[in-house]
Protein backbone atom coordinates (compact mmCIF):
# COMPACT_ATOMS: atom_id res chain seq x y z
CA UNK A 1 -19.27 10.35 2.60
CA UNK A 2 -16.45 11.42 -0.06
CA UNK A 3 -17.83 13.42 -2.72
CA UNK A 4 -15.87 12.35 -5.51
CA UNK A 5 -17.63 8.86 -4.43
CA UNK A 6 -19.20 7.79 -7.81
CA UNK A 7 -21.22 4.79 -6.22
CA UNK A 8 -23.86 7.34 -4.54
CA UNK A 9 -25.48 10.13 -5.29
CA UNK A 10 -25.86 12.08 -8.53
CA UNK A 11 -22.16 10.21 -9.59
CA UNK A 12 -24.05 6.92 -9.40
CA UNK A 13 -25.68 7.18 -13.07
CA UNK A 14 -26.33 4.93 -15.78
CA UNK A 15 -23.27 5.59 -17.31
CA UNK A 16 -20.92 5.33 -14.81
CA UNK A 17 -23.01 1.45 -14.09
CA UNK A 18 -22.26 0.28 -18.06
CA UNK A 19 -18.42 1.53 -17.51
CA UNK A 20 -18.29 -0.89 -14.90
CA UNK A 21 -16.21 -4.73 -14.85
CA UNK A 22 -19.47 -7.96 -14.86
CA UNK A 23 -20.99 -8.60 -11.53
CA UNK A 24 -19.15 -10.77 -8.55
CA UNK A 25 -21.13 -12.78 -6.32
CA UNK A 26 -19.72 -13.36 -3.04
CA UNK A 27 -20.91 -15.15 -0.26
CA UNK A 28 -21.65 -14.11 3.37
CA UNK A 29 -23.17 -15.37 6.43
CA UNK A 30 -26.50 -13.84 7.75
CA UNK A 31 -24.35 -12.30 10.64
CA UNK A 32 -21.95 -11.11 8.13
CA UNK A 33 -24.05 -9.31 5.93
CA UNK A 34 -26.37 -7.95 8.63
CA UNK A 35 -23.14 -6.50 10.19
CA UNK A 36 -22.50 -5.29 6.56
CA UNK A 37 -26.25 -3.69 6.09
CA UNK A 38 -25.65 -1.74 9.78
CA UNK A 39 -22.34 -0.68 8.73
CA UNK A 40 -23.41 1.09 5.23
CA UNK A 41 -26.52 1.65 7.09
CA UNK A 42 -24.29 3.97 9.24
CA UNK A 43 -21.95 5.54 6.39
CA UNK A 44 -25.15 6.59 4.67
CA UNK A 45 -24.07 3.71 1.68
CA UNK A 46 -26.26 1.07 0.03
CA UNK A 47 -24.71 -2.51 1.27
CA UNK A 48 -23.10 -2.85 -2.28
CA UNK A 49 -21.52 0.29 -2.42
CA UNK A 50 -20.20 -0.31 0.91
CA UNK A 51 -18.82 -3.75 0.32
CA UNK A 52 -17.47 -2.10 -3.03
CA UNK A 53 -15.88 0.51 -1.52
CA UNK A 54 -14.38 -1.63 1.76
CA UNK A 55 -13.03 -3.93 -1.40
CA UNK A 56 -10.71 -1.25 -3.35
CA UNK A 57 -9.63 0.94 0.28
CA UNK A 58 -7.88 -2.77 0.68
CA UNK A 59 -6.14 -3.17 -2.56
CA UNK A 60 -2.51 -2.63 -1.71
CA UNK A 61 -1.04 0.87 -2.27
CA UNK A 62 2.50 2.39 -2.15
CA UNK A 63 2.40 2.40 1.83
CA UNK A 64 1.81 -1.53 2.01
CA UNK A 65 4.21 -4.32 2.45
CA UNK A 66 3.17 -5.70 -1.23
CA UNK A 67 3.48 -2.77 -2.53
CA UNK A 68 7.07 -1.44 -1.37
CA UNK A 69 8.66 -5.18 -1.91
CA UNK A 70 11.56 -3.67 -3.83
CA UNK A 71 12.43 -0.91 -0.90
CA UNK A 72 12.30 -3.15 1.78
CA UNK A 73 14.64 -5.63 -0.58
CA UNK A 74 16.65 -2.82 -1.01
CA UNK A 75 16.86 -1.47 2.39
CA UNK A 76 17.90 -4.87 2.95
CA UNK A 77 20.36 -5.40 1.19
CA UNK A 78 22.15 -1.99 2.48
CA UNK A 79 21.70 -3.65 5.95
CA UNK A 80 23.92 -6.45 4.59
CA UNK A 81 26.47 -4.56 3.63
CA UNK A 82 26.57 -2.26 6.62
CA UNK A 83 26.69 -5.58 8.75
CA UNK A 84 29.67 -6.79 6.29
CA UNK A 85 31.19 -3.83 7.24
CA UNK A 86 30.86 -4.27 11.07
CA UNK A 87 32.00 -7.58 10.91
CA UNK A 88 35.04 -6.69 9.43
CA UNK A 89 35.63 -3.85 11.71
CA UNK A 90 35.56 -6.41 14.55
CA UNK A 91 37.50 -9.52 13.66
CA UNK A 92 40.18 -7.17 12.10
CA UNK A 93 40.11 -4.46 15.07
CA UNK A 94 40.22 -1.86 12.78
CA UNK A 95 37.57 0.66 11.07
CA UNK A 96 37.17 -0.21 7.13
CA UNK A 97 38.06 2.36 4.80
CA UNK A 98 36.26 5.58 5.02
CA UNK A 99 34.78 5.02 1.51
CA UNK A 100 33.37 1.72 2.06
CA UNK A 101 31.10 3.29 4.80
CA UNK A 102 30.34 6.62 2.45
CA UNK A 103 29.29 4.53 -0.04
CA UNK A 104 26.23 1.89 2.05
CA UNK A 105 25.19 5.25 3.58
CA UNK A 106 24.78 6.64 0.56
CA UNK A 107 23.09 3.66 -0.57
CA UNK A 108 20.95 3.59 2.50
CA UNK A 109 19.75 7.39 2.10
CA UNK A 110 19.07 6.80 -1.39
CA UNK A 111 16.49 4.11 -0.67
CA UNK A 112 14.95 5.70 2.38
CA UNK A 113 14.70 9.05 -0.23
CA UNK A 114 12.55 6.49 -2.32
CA UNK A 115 10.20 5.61 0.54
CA UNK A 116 9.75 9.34 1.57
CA UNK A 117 8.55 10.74 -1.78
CA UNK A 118 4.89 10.08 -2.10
CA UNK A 119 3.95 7.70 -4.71
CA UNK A 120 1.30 7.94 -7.28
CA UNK A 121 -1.75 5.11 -5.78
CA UNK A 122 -4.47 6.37 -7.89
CA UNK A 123 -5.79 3.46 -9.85
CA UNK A 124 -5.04 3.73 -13.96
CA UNK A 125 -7.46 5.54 -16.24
């Protein structure tokens, strides 16, 4: 159990309840929410916080396919070109200019740069 977990514990006062969005009500099977009860049961978690919790670990971050939509679009893109590229090099039998190929690896590097550096996923204050 995190400490920094503000839905138990000491974190889990008044204040920290009133700062919070209106109740959702969602509906569940009696095997689904017994499997729910054993599982916060088991974390040491009241059912809501669990089912809270669960919730926002699945929002999408920076790691998820939602959430990197512009690198992947990118990276494709740069596999495009590299394919233009090869395709040229075959039907003409001859390697494209040297600057052609400098310039989508550059491109290519530059967008898996952007994957590598760890993005900022904490939610906004």
């Amino acid at each position: 159990m995190p400490e920094s977990d503000p839905t138990v514990g000491p974190a889990a006062n008044e204040t920290t309840r009133h700062r919070r969005a209106p109740d959702c009500h969602i509906a569940y099977t009696a095997a689904e929410w017994e499997a729910i009860v054993e599982a916060a049961r088991a974390s040491g978690r009241k059912p809501a916080a669990f089912v809270r919790n669960a919730s926002l670990e699945a929002l999408p971050t920076g790691h998820s396919a939602v959430g990197n939509a512009p690198l992947i679009r990118a990276l494709g893109r740069c596999g495009t070109t590299l394919a233009k590229l090869a395709t040229t090099a075959r039907e003409i039998g001859a390697v494209p200019e040297a600057a052609s190929f400098e310039l989508a690896l550059a491109e290519l590097l530059a967008v898996v740069r952007r994957i590598e550096t760890p993005q900022d996923t904490s939610p906004p204050r």
